[in-house]
C-alpha atoms as a PDB file:
ATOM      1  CA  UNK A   1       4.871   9.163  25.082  1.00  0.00           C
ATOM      2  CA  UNK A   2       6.160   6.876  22.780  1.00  0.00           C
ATOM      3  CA  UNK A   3       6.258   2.781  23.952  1.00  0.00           C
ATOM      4  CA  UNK A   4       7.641   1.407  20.980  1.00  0.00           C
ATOM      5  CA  UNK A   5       9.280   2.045  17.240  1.00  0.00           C
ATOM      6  CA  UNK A   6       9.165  -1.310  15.203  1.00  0.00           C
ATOM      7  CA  UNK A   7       9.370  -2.043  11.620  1.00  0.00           C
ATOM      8  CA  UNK A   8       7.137  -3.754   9.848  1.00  0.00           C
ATOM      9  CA  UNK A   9       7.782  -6.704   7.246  1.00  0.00           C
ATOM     10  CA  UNK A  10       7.194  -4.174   4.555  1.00  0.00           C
ATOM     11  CA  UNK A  11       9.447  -1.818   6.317  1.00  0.00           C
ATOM     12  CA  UNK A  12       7.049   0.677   7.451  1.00  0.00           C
ATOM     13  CA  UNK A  13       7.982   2.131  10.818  1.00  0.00           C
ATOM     14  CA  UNK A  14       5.077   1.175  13.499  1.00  0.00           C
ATOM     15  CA  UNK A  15       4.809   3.664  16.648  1.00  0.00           C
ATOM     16  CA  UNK A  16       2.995   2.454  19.412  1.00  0.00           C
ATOM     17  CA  UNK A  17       1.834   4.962  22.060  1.00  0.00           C
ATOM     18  CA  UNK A  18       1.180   4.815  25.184  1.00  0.00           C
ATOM     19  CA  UNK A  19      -2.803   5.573  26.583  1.00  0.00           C
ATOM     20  CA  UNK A  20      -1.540   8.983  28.126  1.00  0.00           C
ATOM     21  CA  UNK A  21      -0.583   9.964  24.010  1.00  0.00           C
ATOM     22  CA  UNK A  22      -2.931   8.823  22.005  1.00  0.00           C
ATOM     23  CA  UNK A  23      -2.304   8.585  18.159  1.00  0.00           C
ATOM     24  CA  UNK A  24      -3.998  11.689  18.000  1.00  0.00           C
ATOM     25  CA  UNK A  25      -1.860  13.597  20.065  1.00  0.00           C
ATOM     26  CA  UNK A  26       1.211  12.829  18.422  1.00  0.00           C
ATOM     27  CA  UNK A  27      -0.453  13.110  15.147  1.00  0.00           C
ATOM     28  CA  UNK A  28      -1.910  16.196  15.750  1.00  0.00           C
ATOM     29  CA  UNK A  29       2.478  17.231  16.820  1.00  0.00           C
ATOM     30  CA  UNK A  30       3.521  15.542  13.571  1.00  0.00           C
ATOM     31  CA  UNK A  31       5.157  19.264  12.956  1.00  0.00           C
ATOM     32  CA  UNK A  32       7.876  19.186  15.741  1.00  0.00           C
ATOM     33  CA  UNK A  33       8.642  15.202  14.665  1.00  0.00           C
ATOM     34  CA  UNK A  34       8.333  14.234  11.153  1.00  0.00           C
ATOM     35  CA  UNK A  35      11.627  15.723  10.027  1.00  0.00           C
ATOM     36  CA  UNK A  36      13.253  13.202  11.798  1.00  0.00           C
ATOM     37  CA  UNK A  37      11.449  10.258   9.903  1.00  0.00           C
ATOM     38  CA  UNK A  38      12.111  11.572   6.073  1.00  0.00           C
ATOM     39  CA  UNK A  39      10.571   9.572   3.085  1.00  0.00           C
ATOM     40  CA  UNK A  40       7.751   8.787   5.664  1.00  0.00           C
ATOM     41  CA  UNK A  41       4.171   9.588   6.000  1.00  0.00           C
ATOM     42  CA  UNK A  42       2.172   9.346   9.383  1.00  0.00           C
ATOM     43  CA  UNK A  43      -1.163   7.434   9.526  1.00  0.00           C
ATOM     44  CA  UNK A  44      -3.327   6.569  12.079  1.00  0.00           C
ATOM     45  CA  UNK A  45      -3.592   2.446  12.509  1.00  0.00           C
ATOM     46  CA  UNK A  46      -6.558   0.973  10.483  1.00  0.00           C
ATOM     47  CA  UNK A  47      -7.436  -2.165   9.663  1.00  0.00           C
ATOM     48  CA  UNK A  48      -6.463  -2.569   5.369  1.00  0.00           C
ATOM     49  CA  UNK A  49      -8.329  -4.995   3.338  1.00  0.00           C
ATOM     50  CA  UNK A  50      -5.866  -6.581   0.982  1.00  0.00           C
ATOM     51  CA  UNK A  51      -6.406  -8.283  -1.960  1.00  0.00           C
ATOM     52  CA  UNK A  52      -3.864 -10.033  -4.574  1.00  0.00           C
ATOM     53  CA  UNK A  53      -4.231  -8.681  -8.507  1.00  0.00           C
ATOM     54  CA  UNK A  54      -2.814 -11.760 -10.547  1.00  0.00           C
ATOM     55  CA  UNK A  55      -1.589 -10.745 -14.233  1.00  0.00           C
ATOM     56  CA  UNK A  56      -0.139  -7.780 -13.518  1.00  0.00           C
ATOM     57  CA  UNK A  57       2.726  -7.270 -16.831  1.00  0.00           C
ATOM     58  CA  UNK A  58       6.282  -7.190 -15.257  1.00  0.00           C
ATOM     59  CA  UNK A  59       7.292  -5.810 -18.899  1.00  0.00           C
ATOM     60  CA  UNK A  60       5.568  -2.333 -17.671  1.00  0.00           C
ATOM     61  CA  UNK A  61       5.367  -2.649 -13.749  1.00  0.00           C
ATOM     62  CA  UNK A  62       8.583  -4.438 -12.900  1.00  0.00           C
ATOM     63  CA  UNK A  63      10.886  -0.937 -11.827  1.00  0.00           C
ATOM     64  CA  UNK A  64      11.288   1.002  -9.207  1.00  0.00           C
ATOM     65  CA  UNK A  65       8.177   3.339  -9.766  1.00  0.00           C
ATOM     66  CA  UNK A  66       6.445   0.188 -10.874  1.00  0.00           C
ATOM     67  CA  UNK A  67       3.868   0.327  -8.217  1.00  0.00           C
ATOM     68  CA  UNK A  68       3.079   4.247  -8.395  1.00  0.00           C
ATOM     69  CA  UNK A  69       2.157   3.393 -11.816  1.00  0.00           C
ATOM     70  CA  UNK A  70       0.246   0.713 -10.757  1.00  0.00           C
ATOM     71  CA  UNK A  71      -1.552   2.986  -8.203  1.00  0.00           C
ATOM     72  CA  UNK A  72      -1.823   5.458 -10.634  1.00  0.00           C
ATOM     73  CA  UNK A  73      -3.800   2.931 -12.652  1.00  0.00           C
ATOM     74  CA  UNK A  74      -6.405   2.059  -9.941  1.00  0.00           C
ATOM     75  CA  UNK A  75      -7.357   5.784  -9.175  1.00  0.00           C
ATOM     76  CA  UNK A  76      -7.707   6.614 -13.010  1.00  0.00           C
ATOM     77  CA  UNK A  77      -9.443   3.472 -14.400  1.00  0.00           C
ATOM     78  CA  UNK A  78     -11.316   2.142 -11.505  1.00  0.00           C
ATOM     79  CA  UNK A  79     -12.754   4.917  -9.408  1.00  0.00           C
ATOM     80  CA  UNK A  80     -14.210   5.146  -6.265  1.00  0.00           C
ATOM     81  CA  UNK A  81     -11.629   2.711  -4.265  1.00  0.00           C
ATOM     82  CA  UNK A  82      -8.986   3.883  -1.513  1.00  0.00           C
ATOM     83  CA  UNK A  83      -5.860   2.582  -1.720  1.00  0.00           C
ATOM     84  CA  UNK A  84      -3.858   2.574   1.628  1.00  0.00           C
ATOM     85  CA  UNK A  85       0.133   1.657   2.029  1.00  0.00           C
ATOM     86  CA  UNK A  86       2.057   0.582  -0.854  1.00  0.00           C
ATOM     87  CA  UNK A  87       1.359  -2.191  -3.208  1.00  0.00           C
ATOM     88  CA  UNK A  88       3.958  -4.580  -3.587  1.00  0.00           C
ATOM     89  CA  UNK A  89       4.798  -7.896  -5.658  1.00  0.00           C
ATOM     90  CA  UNK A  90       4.137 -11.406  -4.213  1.00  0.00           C
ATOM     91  CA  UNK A  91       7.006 -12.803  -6.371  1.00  0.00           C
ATOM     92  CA  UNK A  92      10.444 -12.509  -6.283  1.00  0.00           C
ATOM     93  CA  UNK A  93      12.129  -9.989  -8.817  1.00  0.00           C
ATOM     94  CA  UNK A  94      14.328 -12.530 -10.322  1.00  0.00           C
ATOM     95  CA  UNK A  95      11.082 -14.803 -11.228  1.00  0.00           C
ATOM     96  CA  UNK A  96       9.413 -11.418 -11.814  1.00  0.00           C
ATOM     97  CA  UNK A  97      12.584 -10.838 -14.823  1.00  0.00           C
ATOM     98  CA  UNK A  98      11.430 -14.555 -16.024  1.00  0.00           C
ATOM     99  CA  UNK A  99       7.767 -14.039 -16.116  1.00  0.00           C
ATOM    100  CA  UNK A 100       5.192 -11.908 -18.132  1.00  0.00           C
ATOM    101  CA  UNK A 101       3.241 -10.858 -15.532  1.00  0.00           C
ATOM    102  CA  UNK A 102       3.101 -11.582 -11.752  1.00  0.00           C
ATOM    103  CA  UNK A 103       0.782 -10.557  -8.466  1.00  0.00           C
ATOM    104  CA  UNK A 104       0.713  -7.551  -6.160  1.00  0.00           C
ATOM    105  CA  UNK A 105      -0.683  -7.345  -2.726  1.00  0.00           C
ATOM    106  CA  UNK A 106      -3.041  -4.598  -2.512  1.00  0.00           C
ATOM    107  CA  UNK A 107      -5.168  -2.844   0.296  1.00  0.00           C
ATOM    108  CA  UNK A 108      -7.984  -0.771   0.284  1.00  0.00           C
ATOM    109  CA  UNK A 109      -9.869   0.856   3.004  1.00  0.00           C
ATOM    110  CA  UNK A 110     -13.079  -0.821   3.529  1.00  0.00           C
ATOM    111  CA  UNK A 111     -14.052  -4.633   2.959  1.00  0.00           C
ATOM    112  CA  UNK A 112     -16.610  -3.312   0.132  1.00  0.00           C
ATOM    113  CA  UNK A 113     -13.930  -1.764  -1.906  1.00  0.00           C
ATOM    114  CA  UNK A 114     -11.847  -5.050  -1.453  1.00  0.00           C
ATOM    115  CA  UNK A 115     -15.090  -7.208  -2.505  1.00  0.00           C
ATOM    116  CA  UNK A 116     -15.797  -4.417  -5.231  1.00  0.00           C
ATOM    117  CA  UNK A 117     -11.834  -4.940  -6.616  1.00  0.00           C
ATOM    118  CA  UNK A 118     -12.542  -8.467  -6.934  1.00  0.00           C
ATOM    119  CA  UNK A 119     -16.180  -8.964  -8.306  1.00  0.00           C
ATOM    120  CA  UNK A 120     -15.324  -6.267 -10.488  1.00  0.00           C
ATOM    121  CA  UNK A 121     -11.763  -6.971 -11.418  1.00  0.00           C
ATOM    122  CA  UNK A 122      -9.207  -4.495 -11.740  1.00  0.00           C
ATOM    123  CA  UNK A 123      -8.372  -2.407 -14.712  1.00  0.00           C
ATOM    124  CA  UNK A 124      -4.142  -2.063 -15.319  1.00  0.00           C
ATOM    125  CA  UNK A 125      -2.232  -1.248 -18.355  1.00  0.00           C
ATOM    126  CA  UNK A 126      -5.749  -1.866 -20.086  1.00  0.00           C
ATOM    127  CA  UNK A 127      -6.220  -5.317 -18.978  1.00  0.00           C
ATOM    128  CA  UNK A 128      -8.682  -6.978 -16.789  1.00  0.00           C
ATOM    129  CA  UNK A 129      -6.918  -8.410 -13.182  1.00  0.00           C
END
């Protein structure tokens, strides 16, 4: 049984279940209810270890696939992290249309890969973040 449908600040729907229906359970029926929720994925809860990438150029990122293409950049050039959710900017887009470059929030899914992204840097659009 469902308790509770919330959104989140980053407008990701949050279902809370009751002990009776676990996550599993009504992940493991995702079939009879995802149509209702399209444009969504379903994901167990699990803690995300975000980071902030400053430098990030709004002249190739700043558009409404921005942030596949920055994903897209952190599986190709800097392998072996997991990304989880979506990445998103820190700054607003009309400082982002006044500024070369700005900060996204990003989450991975263990602290290692979090410490890793940040002793290591991050390699977008050929630049070190």
């Amino acid at each position: 049984m469902v308790l509770l449908v919330s959104k989140s600040l980053q407008a990701n729907l949050v279902i809370t279940t009751t002990e009776a229906y676990s996550s599993e359970f009504l992940l493991a029926k995702s079939d009879i209810w995802m149509h209702l929720m399209p444009g969504y994925t379903a994901q167990k809860d699990a803690t995300w270890h975000k980071i902030v990438a400053h430098g990030i150029p709004t002249s190739i990122f700043n558009r409404p696939e921005g942030m596949e293409l920055v994903k897209d950049e952190i599986r190709t050039f800097n392998k072996g992290l997991t990304l989880l959710g979506q990445l998103y900017w820190i700054i607003s887009a009309e400082n982002r249309s006044r500024q070369a470059a700005g900060s996204v929030a990003i989450a991975f899914a263990t602290p290692e890969e979090a410490s890793s992204a940040i002793r290591n840097k991050l390699y977008i659009a050929g630049i070190s973040v």
